[in-house]
Protein backbone atom coordinates (compact mmCIF):
# COMPACT_ATOMS: atom_id res chain seq x y z
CA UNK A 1 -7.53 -2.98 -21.08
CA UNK A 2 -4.48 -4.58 -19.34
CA UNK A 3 -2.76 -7.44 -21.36
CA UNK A 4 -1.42 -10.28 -19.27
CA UNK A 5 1.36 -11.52 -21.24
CA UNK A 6 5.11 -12.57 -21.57
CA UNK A 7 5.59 -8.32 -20.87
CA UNK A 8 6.45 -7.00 -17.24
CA UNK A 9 3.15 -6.45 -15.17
CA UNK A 10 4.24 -2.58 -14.45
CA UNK A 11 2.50 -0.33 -11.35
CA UNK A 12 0.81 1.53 -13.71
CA UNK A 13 -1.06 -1.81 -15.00
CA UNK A 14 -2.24 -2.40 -11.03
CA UNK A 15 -3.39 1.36 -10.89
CA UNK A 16 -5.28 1.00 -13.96
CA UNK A 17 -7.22 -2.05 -12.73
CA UNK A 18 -7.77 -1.14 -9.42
CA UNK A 19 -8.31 2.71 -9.49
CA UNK A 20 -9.43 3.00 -13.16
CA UNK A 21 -11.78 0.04 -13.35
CA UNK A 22 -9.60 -1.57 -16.63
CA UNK A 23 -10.11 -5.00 -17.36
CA UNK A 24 -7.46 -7.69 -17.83
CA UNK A 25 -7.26 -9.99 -21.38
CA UNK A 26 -4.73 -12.85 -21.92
CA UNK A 27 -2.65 -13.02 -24.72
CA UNK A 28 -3.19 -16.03 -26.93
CA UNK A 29 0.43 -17.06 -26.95
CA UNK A 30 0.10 -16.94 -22.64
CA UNK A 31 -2.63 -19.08 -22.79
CA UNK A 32 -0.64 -21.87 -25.33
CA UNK A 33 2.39 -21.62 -23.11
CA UNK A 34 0.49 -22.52 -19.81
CA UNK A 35 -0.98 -25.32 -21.70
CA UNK A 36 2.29 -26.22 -23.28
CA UNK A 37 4.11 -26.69 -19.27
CA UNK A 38 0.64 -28.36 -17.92
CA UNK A 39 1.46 -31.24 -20.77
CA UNK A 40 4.76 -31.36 -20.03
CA UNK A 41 4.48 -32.26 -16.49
CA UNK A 42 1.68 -34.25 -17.36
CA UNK A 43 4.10 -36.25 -19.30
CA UNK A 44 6.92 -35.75 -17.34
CA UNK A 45 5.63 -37.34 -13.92
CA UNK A 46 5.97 -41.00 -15.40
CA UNK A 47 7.94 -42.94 -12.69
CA UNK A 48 9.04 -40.01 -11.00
CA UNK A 49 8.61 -38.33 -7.62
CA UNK A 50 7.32 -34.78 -7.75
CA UNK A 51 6.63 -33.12 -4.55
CA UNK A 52 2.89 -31.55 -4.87
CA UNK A 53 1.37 -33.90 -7.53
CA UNK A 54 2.17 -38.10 -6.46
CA UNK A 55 3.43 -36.55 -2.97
CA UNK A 56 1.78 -35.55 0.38
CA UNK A 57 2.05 -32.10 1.17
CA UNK A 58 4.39 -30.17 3.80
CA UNK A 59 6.20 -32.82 6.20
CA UNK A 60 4.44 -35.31 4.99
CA UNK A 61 6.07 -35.21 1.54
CA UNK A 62 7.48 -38.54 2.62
CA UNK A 63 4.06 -40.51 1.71
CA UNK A 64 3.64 -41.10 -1.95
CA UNK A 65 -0.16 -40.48 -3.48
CA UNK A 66 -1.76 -42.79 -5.84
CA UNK A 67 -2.40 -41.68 -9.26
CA UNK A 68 -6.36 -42.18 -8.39
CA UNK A 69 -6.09 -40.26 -5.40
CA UNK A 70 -4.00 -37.08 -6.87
CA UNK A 71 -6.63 -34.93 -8.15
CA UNK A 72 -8.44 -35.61 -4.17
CA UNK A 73 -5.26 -34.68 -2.86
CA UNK A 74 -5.29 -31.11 -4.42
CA UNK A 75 -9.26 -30.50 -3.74
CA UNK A 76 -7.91 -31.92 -0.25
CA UNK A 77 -5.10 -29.45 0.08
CA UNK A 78 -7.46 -26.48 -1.07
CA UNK A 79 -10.56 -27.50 1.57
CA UNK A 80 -7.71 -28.04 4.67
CA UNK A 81 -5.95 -25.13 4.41
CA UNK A 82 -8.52 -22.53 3.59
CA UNK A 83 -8.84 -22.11 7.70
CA UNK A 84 -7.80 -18.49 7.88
CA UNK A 85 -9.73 -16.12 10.59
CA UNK A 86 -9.84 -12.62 11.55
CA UNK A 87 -11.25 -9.68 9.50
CA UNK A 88 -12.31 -9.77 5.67
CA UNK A 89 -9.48 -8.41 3.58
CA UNK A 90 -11.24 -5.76 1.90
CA UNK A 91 -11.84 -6.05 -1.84
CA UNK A 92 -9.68 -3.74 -3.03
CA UNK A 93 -6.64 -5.88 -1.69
CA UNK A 94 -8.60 -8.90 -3.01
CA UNK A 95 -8.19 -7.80 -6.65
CA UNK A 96 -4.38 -6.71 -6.30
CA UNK A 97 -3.56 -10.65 -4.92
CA UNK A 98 -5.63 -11.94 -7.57
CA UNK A 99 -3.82 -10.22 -10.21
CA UNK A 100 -0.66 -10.96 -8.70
CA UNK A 101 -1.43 -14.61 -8.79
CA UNK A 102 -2.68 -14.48 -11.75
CA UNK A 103 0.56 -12.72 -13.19
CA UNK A 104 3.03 -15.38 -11.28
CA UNK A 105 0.64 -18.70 -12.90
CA UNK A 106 0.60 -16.93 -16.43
CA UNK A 107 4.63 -17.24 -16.80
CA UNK A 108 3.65 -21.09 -17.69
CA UNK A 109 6.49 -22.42 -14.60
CA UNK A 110 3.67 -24.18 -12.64
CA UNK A 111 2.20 -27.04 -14.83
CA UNK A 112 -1.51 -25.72 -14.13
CA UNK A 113 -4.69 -26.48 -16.65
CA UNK A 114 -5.19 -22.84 -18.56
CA UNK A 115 -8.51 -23.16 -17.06
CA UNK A 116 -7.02 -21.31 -14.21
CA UNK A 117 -5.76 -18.34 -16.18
CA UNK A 118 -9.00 -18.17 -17.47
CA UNK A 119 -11.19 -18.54 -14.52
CA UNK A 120 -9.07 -16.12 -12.99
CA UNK A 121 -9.49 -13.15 -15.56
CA UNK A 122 -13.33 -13.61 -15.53
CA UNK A 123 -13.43 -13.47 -11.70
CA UNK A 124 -11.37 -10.00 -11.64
CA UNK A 125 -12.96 -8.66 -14.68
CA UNK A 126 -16.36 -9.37 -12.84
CA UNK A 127 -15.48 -7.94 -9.53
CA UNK A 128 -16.19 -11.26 -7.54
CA UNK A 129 -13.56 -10.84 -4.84
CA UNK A 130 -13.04 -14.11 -2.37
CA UNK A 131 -13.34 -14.41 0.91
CA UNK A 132 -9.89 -13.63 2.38
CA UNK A 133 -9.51 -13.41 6.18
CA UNK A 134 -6.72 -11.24 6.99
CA UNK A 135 -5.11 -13.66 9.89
CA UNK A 136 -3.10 -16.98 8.64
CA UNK A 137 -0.15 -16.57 6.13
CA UNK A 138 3.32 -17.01 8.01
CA UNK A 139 4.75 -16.05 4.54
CA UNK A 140 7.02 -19.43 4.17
CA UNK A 141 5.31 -21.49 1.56
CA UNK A 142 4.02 -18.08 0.50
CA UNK A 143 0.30 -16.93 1.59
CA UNK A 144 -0.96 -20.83 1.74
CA UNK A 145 -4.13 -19.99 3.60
CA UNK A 146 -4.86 -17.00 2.32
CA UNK A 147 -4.29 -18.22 -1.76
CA UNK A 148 -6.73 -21.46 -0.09
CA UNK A 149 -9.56 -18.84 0.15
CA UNK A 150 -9.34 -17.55 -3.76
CA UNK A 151 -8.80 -21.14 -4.68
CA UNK A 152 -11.74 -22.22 -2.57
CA UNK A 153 -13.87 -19.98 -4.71
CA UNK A 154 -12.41 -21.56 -8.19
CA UNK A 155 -13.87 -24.96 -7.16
CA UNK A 156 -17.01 -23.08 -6.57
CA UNK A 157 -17.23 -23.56 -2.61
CA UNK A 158 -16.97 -21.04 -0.40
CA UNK A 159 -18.08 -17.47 -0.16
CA UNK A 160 -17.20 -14.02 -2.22
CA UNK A 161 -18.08 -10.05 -2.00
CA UNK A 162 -20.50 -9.25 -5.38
CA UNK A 163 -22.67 -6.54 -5.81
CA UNK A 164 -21.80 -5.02 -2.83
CA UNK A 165 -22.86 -8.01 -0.33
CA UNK A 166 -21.08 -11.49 0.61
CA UNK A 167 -22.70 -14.21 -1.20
CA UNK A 168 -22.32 -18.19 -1.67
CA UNK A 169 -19.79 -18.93 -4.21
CA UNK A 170 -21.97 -21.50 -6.17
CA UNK A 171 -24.90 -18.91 -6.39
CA UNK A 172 -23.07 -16.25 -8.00
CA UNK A 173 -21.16 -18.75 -10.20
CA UNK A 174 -24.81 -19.97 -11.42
CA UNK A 175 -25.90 -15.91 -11.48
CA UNK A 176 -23.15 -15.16 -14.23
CA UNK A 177 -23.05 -19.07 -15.77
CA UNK A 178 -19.46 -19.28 -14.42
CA UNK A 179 -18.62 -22.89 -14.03
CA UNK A 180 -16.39 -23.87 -10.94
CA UNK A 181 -12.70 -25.08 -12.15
CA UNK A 182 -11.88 -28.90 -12.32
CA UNK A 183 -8.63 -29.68 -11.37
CA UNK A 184 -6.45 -31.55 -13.22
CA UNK A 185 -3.25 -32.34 -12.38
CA UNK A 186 -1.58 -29.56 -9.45
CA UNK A 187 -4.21 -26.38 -9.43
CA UNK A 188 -4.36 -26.77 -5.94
CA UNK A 189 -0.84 -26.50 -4.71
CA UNK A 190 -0.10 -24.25 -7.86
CA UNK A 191 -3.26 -21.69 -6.66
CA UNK A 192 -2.06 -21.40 -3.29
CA UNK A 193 1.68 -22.16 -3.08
CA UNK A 194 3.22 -18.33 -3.85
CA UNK A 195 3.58 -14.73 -2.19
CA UNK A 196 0.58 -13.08 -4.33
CA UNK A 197 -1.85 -11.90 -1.00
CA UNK A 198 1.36 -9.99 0.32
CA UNK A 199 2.54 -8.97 -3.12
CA UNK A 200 -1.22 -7.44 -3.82
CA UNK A 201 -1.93 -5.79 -0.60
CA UNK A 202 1.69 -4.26 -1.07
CA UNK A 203 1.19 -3.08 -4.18
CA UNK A 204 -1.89 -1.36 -2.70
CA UNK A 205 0.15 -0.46 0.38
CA UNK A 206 2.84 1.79 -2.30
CA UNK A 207 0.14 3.12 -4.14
CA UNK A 208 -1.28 4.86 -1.08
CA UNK A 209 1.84 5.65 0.37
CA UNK A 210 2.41 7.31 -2.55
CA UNK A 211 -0.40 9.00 -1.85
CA UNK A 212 0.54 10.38 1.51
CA UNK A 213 4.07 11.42 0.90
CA UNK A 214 2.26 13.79 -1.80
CA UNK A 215 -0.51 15.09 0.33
CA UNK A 216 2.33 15.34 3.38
CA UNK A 217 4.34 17.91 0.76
CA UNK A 218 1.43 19.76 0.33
CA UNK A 219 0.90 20.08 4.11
CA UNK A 220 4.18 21.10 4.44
CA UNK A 221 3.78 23.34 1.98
CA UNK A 222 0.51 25.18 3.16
CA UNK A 223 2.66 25.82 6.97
CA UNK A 224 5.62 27.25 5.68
CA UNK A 225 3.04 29.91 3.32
CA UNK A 226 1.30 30.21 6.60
CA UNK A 227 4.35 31.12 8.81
CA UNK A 228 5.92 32.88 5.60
CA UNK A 229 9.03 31.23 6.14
CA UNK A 230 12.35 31.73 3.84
CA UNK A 231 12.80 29.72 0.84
CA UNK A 232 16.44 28.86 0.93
CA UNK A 233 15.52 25.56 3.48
CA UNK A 234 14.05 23.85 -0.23
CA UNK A 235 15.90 25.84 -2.30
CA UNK A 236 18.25 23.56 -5.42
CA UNK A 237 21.39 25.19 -4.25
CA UNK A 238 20.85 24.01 -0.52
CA UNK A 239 19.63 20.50 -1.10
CA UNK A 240 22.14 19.80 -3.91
CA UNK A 241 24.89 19.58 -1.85
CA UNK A 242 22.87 16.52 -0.12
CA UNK A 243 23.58 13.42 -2.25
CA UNK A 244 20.31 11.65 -1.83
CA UNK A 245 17.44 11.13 -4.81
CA UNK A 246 14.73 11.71 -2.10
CA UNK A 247 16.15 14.83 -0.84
CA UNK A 248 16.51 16.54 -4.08
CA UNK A 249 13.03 15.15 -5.05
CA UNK A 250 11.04 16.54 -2.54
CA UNK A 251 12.98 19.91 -2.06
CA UNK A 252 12.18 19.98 -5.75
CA UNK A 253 8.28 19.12 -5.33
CA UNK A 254 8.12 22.00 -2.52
CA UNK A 255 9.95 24.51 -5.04
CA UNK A 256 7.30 23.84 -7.47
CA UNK A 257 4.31 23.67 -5.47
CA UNK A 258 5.22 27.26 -3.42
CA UNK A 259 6.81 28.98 -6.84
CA UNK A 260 4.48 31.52 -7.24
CA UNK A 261 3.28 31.92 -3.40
CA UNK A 262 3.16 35.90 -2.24
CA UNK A 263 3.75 34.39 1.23
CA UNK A 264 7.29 32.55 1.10
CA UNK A 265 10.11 34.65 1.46
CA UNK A 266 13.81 35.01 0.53
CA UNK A 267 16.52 36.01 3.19
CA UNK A 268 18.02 38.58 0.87
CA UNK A 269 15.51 40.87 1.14
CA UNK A 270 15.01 40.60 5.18
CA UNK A 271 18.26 39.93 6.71
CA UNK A 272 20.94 39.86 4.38
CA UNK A 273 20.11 43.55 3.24
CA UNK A 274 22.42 45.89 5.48
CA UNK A 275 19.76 47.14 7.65
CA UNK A 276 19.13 44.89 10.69
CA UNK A 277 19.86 46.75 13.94
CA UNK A 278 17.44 45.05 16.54
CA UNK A 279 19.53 43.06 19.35
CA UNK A 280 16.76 40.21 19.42
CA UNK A 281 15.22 39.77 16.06
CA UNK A 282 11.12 39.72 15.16
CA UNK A 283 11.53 37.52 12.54
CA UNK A 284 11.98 34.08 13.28
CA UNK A 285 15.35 33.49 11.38
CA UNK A 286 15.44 29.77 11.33
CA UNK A 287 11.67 27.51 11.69
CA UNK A 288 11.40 24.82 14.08
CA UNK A 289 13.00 21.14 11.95
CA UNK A 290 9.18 20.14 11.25
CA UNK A 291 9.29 22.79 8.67
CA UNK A 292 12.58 23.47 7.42
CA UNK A 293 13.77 19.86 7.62
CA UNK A 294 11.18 18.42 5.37
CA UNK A 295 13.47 17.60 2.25
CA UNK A 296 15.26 15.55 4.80
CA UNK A 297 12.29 14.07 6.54
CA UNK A 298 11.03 12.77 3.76
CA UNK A 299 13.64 12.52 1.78
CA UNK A 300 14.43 8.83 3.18
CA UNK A 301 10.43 7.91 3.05
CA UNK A 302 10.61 8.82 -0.94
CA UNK A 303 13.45 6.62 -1.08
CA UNK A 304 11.79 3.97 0.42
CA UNK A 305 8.50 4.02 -1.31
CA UNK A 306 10.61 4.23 -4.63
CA UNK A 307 12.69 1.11 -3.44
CA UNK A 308 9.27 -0.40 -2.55
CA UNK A 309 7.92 -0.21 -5.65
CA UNK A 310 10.88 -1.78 -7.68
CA UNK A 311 10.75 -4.60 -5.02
CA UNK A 312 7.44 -5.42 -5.67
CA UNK A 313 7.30 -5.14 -9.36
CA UNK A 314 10.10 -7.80 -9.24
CA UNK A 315 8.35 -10.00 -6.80
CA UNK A 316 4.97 -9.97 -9.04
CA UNK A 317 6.97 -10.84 -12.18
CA UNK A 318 8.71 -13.80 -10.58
CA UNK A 319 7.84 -17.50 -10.71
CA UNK A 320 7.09 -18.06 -7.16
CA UNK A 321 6.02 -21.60 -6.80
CA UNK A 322 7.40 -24.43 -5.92
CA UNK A 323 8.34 -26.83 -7.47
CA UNK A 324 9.18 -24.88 -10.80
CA UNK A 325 8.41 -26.53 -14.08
CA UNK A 326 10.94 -26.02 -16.84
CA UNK A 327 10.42 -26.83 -20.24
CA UNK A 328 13.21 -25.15 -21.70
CA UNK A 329 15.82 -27.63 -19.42
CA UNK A 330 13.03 -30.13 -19.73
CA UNK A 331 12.70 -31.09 -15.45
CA UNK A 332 11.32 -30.22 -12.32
CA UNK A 333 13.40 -28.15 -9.91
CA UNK A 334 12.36 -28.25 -6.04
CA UNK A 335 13.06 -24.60 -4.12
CA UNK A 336 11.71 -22.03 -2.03
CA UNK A 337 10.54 -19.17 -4.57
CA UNK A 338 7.57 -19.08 -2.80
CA UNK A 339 9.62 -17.59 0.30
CA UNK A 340 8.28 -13.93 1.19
CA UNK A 341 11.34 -12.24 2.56
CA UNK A 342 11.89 -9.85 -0.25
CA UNK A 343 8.41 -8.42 0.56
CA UNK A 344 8.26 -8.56 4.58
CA UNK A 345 11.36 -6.70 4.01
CA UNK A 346 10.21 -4.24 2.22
CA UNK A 347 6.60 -3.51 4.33
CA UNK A 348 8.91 -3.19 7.57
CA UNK A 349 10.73 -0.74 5.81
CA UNK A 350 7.83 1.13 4.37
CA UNK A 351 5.70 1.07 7.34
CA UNK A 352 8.60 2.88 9.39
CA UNK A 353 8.80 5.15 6.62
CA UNK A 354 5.22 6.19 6.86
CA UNK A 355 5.43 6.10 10.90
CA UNK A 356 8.01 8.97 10.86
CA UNK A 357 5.82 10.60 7.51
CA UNK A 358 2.92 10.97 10.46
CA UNK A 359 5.46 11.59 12.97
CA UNK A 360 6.62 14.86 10.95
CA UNK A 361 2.55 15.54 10.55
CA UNK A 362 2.15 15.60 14.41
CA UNK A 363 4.95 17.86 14.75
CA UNK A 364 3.14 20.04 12.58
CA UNK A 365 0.28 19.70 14.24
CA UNK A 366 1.38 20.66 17.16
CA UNK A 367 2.77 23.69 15.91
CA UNK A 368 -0.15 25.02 14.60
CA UNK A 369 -2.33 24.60 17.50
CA UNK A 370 0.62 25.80 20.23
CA UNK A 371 0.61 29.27 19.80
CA UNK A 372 3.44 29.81 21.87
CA UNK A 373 4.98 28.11 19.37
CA UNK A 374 3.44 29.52 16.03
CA UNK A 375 3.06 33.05 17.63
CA UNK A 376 0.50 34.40 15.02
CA UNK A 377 -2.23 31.47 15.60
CA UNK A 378 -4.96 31.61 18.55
CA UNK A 379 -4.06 27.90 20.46
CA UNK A 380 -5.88 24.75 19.00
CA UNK A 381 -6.29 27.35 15.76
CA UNK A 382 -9.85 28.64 17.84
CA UNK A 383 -11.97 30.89 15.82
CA UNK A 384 -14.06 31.58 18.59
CA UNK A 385 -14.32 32.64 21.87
CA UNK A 386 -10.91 31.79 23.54
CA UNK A 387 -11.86 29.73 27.19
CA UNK A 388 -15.79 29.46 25.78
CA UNK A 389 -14.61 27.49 22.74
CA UNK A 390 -12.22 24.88 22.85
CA UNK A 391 -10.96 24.87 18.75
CA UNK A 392 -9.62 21.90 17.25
CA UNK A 393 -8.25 20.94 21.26
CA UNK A 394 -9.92 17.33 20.87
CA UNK A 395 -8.59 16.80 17.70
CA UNK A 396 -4.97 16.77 18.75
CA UNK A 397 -5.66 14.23 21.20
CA UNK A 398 -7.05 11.83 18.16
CA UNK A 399 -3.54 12.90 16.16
CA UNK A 400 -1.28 12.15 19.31
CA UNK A 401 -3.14 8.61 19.96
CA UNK A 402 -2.86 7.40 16.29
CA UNK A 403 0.85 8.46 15.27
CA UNK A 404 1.49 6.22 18.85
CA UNK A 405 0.05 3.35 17.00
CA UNK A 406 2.03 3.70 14.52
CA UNK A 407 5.19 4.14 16.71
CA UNK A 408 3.92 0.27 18.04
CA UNK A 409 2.81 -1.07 14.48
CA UNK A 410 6.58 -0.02 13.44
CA UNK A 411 8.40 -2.77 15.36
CA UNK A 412 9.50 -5.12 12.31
CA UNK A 413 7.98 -8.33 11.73
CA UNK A 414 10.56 -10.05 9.31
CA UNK A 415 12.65 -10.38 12.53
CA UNK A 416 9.47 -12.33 13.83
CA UNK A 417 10.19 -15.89 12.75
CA UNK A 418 8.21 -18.81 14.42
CA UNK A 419 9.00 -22.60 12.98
CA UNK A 420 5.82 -24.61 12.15
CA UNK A 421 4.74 -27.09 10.09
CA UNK A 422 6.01 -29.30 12.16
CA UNK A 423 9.56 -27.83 11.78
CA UNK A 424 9.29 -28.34 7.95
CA UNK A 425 8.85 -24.46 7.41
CA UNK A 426 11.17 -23.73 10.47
CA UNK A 427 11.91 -19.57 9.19
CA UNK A 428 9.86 -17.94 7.75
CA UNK A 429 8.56 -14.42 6.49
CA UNK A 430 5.50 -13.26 7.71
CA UNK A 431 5.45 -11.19 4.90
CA UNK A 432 1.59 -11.16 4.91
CA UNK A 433 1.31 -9.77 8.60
CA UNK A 434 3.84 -6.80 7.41
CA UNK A 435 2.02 -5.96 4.77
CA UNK A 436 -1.43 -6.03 6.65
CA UNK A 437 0.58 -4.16 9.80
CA UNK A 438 1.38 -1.57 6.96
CA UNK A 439 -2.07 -1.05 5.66
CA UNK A 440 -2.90 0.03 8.82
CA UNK A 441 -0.02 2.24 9.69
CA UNK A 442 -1.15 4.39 5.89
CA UNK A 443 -4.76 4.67 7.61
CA UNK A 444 -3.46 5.49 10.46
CA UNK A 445 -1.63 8.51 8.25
CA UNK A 446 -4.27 9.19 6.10
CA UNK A 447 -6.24 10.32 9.31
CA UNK A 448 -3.30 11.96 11.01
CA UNK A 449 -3.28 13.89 7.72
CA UNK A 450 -7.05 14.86 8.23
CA UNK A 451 -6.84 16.37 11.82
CA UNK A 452 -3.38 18.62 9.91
CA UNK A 453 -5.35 19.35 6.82
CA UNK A 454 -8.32 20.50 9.15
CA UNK A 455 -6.31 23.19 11.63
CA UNK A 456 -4.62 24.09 7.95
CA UNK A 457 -7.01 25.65 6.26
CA UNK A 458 -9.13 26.68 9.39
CA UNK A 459 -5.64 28.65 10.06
CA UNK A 460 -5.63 29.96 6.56
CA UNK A 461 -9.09 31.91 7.27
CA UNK A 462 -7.53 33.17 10.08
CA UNK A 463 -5.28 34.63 8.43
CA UNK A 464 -7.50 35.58 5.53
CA UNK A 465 -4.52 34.97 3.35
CA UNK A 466 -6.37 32.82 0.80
CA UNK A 467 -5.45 34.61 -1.98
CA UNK A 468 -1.92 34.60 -1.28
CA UNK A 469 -1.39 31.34 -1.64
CA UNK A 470 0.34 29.59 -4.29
CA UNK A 471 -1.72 28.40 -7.48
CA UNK A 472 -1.41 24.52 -6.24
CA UNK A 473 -1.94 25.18 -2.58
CA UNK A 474 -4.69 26.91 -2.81
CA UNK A 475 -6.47 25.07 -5.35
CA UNK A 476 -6.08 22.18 -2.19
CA UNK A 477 -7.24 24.61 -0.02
CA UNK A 478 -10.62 25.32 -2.01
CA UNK A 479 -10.97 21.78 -2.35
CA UNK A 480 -10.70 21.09 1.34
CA UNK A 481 -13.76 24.34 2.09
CA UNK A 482 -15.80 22.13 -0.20
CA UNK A 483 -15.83 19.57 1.68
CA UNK A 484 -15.53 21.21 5.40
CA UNK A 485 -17.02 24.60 5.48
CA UNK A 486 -15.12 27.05 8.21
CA UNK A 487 -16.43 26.39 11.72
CA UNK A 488 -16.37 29.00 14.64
CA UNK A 489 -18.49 27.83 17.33
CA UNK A 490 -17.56 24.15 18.65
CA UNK A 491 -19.22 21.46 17.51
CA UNK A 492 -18.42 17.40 16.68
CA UNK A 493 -15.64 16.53 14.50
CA UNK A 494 -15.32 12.82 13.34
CA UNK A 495 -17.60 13.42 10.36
CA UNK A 496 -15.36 16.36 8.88
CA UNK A 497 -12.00 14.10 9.88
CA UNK A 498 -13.37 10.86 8.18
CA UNK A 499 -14.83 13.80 5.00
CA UNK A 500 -11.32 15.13 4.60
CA UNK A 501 -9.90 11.35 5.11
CA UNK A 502 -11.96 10.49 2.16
CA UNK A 503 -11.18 13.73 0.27
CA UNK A 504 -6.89 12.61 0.86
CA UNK A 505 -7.60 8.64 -0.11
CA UNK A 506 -9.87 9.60 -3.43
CA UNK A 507 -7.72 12.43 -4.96
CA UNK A 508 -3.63 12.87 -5.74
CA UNK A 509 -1.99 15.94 -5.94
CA UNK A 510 0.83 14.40 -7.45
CA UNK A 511 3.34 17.07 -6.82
CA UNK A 512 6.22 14.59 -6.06
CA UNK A 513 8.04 13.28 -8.86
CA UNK A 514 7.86 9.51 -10.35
């Protein structure tokens, strides 16, 4: 069980709900302080003018709303601006904005009816996940047509994904005798006015990337035991003199994963022993950089997912709403916390960062089917007949194609600002399209991963060096034969790539450091 409460809402809370099925409670004293601002602005708005509640919305803030026609206004603002379009966000990034809206309402700085709070925590705990369409947030007045879709399904219109099927809002409220939410005073602009759709999917977005840069060490990993390649390239003395966190992490996760490999070798006993007399050496003495240069590779994409993280955990923490209701200074203060730069920022970032992850993967790739290249490989790592069979030749192609959407995805879209609103929201984020860009750009990866994971271990039983693997890279290898047996003769491949795709997004090595 997660507690929602005056605490910080850490990463490991949004694993916990949305990998480990927990459910979410509300603290009692939560609950009494939401209640405690919803009176105050309740009392409060006598003879004044607060935007949101006695106001129009947006530009037309100007008109004032009669105290009959206020509680309209917010079912109005709900119904108008839940006009979103494109593909369903899946549920899965559903839950994680839910949560995260929950989290930013339950700080008690919007004046909502604790009828949200608790609406809220029944709809996650039950698993009925809105209707989102992924197409609509500009990220200004945070994710107002996206949040329009949840809050649509509070007043009990709309649609939402349960028991595995989209059903009618007001049928699966009646199924589990959930009754829609009146609104009372603001719980429309308060549901909808915040960054919670692109704080949620890029909380989802770290936790995958995550993920990858773990299952990209282990990659890594399994070429340099197949090539046997020196150790000094990860060794502690080498990367140390590198003053960068992600450097020394992930020289450090390679060290550990490889310690007790019979493949890897060390340069003292080959080449700095006194005995070398050939004019052009056997042994490779360097590897090509998308081997030896992996500390650096991904040094900067551990950085960034770390830097990610914080970032978000920050944003989902925050009061972002607007206006913001204080009871300790007793008024209302007008702002922009609902502005989504800090997280459009920090997708852009991330999505580059997992770009050059699949990048390095290619590179790998490549190597391993170019045997010109790898020199101890047959080329596209062909078990068969060499001419008859043609390997894991058409899987490159699917590599090559996705790590170029990627390279496209990449271009930033904070940079992207278009004025609307009729120049009332005239820059904005689009914090919601970067994180959505970056969700696909970690699919992408996860599947770049699959075609390297799949001319790994097919390369491995070439080799028949199995059992000279490390403890941890092996135990991935096995894991991998489980779910793709070893193929010789050609046959089709998108069912083992979208097995071992499955195999990557289920399971965590976890071999890089928190």
């Amino acid at each position: 069980m997660v507690n929602i409460s005056k605490e910080r809402l850490l990463f490991s809370d949004y694993f916990n709900i949305l990998f480990e099925n927990s459910n979410i409670s509300v603290d009692t004293a939560t609950i009494v302080n939401v209640g405690s601002c919803f009176n105050f602005l309740k009392g409060f708005l006598e003879n004044k003018v607060i935007y949101g509640v006695n106001t129009g919305l947006g530009p037309m803030a100007q008109y004032r709303v009669e105290t009959d026609d206020q509680q309209k206004l917010q079912y109005n603002l709900i119904r108008s601006h839940a006009a979103g379009s494109g593909n369903a966000l899946t549920p899965l990034y559903v839950k994680a904005s839910m949560i995260s809206r929950l989290k930013s309402l339950a700080l008690g700085y919007s004046g909502i009816h604790p009828d949200v709070i608790e609406l809220l925590v029944t709809l996650i705990n039950a698993n009925v996940m809105p209707y989102i369409p992924e197409h609509g947030g500009v990220g200004a007045s945070g994710d107002l047509v996206q949040l329009s879709h949840i809050a649509l399904v509070l007043i009990g219109e709309g649609k939402v994904y349960y028991n595995n099927k989209w059903q009618e809002t007001i049928k699966v409220f009646d199924e589990l005798n959930i009754k829609p939410l009146k609104i009372h005073l603001r719980e429309g602009l308060g549901m909808i006015n915040g960054t919670s759709v692109m704080s949620g999917i890029g909380i989802v977005n770290t936790i995958r990337a995550k993920q990858l840069i773990n299952w990209s060490v282990m990659a890594s990993s399994l070429i340099n035991e197949i090539v046997k390649s020196f150790d000094d390239h990860f060794s502690k003395e080498l990367n140390s003199t590198k003053k960068h966190n992600g450097q020394q992490i992930i020289a450090d996760a390679m060290r550990l994963t490889l310690a007790d490999s019979k493949l890897i070798e060390k340069r003292t006993d080959h080449l700095y022993n006194g005995k070398i007399e050939e004019k052009i050496f056997k042994q490779k003495i360097q590897e090509y950089y998308s081997l030896r240069c992996v500390p650096q590779v991904l040094g900067p994409v551990c950085d960034t997912i770390r830097g990610a993280e914080e970032v978000l955990v920050n944003e989902v923490n925050s009061v972002n709403d607007n206006p913001v209701i204080d009871m300790n200074s007793k008024t209302v203060y007008h702002g922009g916390n609902f502005h989504g730069d800090y997280v459009s920022f920090e997708m852009d970032k991330l999505k580059i960062a997992i770009t050059k992850m699949s990048m390095l993967a290619e590179r790998q790739i490549n190597f391993l089917m170019n045997h010109k290249l790898n020199e101890i490989l047959p080329p596209f790592v062909n078990l068969g007949v060499l001419g008859l069979n043609l390997g894991l030749q058409g899987t490159q192609f699917t590599a090559v194609s996705t790590v170029a959407e990627n390279q496209t995805l990449s271009n930033p879209m904070y940079i992207h600002s278009i004025p609307n609103n009729n120049d009332n929201q005239d820059i904005v984020s689009m914090g919601t399209n970067a994180a959505l860009m970056t969700k696909k750009v970690i699919e992408n990866t996860f599947e770049v991963l699959a075609v390297e994971f799949l001319a790994i271990i097919q390369a491995v039983d070439y080799l028949k060096i199995q059992d000279k693997l490390a403890t941890s890279t092996r135990n991935s290898y096995n894991s991998l034969r489980k779910v793709v047996p070893v193929f010789v003769d050609d046959s089709p491949k998108y069912d083992d790539l979208k097995k071992i795709k499955d195999f990557l997004l289920a399971n965590d090595p976890k071999i890089v450091k928190e």
